[in-house]
C-alpha atoms as a PDB file:
ATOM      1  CA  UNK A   1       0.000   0.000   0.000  1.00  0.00           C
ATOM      2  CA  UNK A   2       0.825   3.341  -0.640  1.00  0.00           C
ATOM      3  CA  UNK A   3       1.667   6.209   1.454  1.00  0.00           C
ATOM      4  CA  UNK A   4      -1.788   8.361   2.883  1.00  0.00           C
ATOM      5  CA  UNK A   5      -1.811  11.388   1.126  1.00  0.00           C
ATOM      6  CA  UNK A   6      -1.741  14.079   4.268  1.00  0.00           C
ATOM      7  CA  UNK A   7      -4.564  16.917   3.814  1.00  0.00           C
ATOM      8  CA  UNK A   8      -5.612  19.769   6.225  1.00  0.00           C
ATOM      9  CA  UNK A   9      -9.778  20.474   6.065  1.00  0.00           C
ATOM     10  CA  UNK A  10      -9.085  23.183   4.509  1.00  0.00           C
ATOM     11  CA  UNK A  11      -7.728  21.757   1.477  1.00  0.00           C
ATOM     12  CA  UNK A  12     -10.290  19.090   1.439  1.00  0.00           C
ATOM     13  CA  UNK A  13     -12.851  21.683   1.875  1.00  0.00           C
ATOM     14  CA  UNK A  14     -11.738  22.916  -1.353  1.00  0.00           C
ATOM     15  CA  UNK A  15     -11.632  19.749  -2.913  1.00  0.00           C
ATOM     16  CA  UNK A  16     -14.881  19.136  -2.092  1.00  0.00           C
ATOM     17  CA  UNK A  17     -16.269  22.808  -2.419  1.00  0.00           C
ATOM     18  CA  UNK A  18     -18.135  22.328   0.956  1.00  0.00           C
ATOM     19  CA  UNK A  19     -17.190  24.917   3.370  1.00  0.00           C
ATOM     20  CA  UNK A  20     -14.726  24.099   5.777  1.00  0.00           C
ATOM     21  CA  UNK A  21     -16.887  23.817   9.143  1.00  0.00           C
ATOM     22  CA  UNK A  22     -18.980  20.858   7.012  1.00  0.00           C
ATOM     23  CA  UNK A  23     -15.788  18.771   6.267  1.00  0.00           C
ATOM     24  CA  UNK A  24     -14.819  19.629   9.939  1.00  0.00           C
ATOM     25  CA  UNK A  25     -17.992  18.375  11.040  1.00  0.00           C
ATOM     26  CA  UNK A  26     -17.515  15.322   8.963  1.00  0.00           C
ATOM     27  CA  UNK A  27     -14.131  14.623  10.560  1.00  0.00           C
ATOM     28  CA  UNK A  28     -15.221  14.812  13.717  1.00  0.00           C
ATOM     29  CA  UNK A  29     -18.513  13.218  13.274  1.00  0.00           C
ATOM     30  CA  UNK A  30     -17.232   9.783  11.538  1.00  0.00           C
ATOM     31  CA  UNK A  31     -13.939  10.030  13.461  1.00  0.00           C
ATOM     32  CA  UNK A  32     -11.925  10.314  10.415  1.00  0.00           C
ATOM     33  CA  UNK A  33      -8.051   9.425  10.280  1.00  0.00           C
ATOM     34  CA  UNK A  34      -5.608  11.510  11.802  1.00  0.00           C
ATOM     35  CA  UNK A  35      -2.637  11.180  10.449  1.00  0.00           C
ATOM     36  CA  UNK A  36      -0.781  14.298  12.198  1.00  0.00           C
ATOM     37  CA  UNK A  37      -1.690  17.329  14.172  1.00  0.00           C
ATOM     38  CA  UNK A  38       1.134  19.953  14.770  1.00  0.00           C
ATOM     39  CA  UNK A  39      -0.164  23.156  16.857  1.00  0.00           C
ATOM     40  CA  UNK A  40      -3.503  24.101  15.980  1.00  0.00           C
ATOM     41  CA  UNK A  41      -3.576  22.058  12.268  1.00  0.00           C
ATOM     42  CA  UNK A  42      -4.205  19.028  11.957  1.00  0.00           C
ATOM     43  CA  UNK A  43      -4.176  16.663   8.221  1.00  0.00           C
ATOM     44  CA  UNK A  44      -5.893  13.662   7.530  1.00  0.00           C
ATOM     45  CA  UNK A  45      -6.128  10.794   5.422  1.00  0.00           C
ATOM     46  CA  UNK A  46      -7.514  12.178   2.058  1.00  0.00           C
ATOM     47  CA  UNK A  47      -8.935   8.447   1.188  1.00  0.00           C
ATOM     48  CA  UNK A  48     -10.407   8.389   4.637  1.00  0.00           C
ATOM     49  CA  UNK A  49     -12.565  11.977   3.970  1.00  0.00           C
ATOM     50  CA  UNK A  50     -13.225  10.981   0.379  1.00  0.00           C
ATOM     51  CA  UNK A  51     -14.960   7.699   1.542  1.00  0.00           C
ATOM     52  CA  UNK A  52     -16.628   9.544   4.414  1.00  0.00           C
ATOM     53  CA  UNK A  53     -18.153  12.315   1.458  1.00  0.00           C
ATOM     54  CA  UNK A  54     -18.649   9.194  -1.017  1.00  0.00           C
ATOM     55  CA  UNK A  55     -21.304   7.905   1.643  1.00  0.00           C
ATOM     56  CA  UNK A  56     -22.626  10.309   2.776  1.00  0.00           C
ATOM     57  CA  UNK A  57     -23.794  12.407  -0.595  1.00  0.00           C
ATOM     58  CA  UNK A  58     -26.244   9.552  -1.496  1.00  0.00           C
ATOM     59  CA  UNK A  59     -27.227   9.138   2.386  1.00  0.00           C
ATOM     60  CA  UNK A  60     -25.670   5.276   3.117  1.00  0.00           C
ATOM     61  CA  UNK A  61     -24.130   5.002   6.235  1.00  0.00           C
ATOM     62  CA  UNK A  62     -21.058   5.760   7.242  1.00  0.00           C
ATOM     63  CA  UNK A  63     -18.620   3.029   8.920  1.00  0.00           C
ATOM     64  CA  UNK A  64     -17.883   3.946  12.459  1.00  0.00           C
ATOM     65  CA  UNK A  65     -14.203   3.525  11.942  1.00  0.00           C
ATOM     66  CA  UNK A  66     -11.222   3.883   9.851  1.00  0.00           C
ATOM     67  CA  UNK A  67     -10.653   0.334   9.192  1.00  0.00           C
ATOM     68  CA  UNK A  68     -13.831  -0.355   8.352  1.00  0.00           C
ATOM     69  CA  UNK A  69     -14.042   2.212   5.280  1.00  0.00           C
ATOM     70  CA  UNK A  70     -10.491   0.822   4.780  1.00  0.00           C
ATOM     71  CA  UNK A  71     -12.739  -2.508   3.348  1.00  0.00           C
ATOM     72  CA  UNK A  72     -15.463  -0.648   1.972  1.00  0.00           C
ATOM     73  CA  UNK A  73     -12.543   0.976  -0.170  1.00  0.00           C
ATOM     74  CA  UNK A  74     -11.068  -2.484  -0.712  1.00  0.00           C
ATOM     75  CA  UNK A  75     -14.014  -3.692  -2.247  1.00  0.00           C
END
């Protein structure tokens, strides 16, 4: 496997064009990967955020963990 691409919500905010307090929400909500936090930023796993927006646009459930939408991306 590859190495996570590292992304800060606000440049998955962009990617998404959903305003950053959604994708914040999002994080927080589904307990999206963290993959480092220094001071006040923190980036995430860009796979982890794009499954988490993948599931939720068409209103399917979102896996409770990392690992789990690890699979769904697997499949």
């Amino acid at each position: 496997m590859d190495k996570p691409e590292r992304i800060t919500i606000a440049d998955a905010a962009a990617r998404f064009r959903k305003p950053e307090a959604t994708v914040r929400v999002w994080a927080s909500r589904h307990h999206a990967r963290k993959l480092l936090k220094r001071g006040k930023t923190a980036r995430y796993g860009w796979r982890d955020l794009a499954t988490i927006a993948r599931r939720l646009h068409p209103g399917d459930p979102v896996p409770a963990t990392p690992e789990e939408r690890d699979e769904i991306r697997a499949t």
